[in-house]
N, C-alpha and C. Protein backbone atom coordinates (compact mmCIF):
# COMPACT_ATOMS: atom_id res chain seq x y z
N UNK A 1 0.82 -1.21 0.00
CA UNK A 1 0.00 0.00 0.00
C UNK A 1 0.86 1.26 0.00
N UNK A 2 1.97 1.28 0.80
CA UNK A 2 3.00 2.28 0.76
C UNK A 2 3.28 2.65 -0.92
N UNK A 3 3.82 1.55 -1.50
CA UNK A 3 4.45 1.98 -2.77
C UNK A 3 3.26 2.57 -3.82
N UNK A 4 2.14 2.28 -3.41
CA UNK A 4 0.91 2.82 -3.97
C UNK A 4 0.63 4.19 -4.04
N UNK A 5 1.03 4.58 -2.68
CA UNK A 5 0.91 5.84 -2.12
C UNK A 5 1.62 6.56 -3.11
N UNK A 6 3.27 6.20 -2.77
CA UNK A 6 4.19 7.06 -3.40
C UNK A 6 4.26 7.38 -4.45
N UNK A 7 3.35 6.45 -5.82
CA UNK A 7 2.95 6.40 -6.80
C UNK A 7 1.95 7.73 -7.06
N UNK A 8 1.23 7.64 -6.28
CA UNK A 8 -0.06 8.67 -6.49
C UNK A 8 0.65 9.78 -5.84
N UNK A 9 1.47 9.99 -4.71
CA UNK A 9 2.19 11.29 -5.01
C UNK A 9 2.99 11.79 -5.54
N UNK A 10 3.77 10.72 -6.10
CA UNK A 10 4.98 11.51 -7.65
C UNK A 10 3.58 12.29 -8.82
N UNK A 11 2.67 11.14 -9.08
CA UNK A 11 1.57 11.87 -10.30
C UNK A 11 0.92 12.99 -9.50
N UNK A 12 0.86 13.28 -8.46
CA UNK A 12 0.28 14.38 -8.29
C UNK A 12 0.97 15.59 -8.17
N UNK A 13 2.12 15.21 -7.81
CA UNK A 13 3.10 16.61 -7.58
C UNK A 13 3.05 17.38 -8.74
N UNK A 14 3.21 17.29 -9.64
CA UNK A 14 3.34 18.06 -10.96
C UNK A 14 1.93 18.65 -11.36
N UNK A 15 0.78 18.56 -10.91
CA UNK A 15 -0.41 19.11 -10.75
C UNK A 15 -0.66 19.61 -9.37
N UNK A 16 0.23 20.48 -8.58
CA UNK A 16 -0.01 21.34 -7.65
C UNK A 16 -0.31 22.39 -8.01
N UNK A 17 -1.15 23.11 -7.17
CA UNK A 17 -1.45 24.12 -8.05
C UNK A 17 -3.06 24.21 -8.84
N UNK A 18 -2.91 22.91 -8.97
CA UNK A 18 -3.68 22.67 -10.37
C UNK A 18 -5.73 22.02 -9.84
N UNK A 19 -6.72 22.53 -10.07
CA UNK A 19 -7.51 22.31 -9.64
C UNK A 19 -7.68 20.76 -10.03
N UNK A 20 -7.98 19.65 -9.17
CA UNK A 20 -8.06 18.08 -10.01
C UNK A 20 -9.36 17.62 -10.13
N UNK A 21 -10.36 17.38 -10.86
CA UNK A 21 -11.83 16.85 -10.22
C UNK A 21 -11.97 15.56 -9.59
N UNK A 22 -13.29 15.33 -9.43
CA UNK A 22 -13.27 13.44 -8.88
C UNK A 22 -12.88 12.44 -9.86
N UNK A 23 -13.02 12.58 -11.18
CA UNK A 23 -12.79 11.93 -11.86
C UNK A 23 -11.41 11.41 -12.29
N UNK A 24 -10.37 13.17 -12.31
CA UNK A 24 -9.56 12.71 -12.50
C UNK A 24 -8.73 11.98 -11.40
N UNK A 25 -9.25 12.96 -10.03
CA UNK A 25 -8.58 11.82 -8.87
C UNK A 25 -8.29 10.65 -9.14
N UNK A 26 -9.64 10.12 -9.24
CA UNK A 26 -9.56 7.99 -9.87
C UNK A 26 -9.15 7.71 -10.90
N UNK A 27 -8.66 8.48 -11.75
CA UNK A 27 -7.75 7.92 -12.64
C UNK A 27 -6.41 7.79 -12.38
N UNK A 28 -6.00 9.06 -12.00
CA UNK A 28 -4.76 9.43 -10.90
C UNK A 28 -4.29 8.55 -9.84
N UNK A 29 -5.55 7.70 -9.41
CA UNK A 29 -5.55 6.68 -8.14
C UNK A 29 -5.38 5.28 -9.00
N UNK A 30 -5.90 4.93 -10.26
CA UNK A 30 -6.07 4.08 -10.98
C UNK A 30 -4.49 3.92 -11.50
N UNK A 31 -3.90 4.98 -12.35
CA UNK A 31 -2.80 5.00 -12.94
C UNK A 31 -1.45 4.54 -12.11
N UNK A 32 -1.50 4.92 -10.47
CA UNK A 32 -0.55 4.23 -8.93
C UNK A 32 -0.90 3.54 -8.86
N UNK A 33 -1.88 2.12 -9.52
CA UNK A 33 -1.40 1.16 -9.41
C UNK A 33 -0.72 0.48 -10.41
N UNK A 34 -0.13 1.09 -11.31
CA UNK A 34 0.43 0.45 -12.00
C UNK A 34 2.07 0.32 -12.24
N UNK A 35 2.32 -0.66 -12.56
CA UNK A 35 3.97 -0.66 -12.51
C UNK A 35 4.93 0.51 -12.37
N UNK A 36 5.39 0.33 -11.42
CA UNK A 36 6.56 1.61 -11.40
C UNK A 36 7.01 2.71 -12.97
N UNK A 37 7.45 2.01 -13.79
CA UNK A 37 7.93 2.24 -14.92
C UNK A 37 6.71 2.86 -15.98
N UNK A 38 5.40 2.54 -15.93
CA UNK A 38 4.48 3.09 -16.63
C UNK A 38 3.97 4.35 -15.57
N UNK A 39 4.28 4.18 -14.59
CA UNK A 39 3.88 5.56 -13.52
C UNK A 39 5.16 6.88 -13.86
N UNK A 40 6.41 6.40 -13.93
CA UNK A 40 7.41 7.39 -14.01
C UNK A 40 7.03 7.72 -15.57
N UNK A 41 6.99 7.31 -16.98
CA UNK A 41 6.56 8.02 -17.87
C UNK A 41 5.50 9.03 -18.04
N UNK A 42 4.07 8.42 -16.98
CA UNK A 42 3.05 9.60 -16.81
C UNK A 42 3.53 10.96 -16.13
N UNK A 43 4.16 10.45 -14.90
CA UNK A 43 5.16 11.52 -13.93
C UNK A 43 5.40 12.81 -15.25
N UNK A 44 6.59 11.94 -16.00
CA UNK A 44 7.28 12.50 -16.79
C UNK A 44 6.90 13.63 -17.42
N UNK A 45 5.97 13.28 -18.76
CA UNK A 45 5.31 13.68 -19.14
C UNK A 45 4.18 14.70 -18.66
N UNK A 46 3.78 14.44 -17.35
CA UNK A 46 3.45 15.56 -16.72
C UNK A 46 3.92 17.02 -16.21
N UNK A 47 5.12 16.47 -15.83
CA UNK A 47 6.02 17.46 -15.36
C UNK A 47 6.38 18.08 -17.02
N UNK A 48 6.83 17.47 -18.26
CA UNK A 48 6.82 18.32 -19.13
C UNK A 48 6.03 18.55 -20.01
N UNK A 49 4.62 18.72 -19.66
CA UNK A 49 3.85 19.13 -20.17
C UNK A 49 3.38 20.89 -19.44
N UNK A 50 3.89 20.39 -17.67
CA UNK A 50 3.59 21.60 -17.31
C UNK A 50 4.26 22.97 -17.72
N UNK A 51 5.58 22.68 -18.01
CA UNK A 51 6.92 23.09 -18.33
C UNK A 51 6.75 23.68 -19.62
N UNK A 52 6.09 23.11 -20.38
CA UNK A 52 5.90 23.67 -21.95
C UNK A 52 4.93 24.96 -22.29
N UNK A 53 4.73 24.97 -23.83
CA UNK A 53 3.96 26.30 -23.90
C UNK A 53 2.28 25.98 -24.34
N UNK A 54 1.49 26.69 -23.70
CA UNK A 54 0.65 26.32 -23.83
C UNK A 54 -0.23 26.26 -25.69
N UNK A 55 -1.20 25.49 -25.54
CA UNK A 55 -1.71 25.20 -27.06
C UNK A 55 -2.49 25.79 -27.47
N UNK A 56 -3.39 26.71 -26.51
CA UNK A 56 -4.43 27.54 -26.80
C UNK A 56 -4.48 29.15 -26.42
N UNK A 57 -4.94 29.51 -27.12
CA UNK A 57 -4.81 31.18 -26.83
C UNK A 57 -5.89 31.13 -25.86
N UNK A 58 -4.80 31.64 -24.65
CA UNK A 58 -6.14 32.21 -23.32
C UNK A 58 -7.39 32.89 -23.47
N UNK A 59 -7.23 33.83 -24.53
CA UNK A 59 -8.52 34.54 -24.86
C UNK A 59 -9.60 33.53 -26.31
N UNK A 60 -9.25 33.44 -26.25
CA UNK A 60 -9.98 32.32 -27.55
C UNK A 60 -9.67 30.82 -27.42
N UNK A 61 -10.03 29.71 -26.61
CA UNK A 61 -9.62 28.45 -26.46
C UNK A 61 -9.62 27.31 -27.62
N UNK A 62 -10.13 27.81 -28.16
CA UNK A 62 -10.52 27.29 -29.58
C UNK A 62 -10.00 26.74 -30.86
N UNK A 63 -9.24 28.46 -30.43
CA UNK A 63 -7.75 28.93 -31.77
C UNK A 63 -6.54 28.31 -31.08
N UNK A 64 -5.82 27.66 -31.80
CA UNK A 64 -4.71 27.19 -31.09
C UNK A 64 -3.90 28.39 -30.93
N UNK A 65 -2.78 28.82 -30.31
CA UNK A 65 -1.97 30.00 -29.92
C UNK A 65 -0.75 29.29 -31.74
N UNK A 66 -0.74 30.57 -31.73
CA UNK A 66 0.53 30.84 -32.54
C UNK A 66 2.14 30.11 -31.96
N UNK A 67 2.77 29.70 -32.95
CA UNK A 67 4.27 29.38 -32.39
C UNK A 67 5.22 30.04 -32.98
């Protein structure tokens, strides 16, 4: 249950900040149980997704933002 834990708090760290709903909670809860190695790619990918630029123009969500 421990390593479960630690799972669901590496995926959550990178969404601090970040409002989560119920839904995604249980997916979030769903995704710690899975093998170490498929949890550190979500991690990953989270953390550089936060890191990156965003895809949509704040004022128009619609229009993708310019690059």
């Amino acid at each position: 249950m421990a390593v479960r834990l630690d799972r669901l708090a590496a995926l959550r760290e990178p969404l601090a900040g970040l409002v989560v709903t119920d839904l995604e909670h249980r997916v979030l809860e769903w995704l710690a149980g899975w093998d170490v190695g498929t949890v550190a790619v979500m991690v990953g990918l989270l953390h550089r997704s936060r890191a990156g630029e965003p895809l949509v123009d704040i004022d128009d969500p619609w229009r993708f933002a310019p690059r």
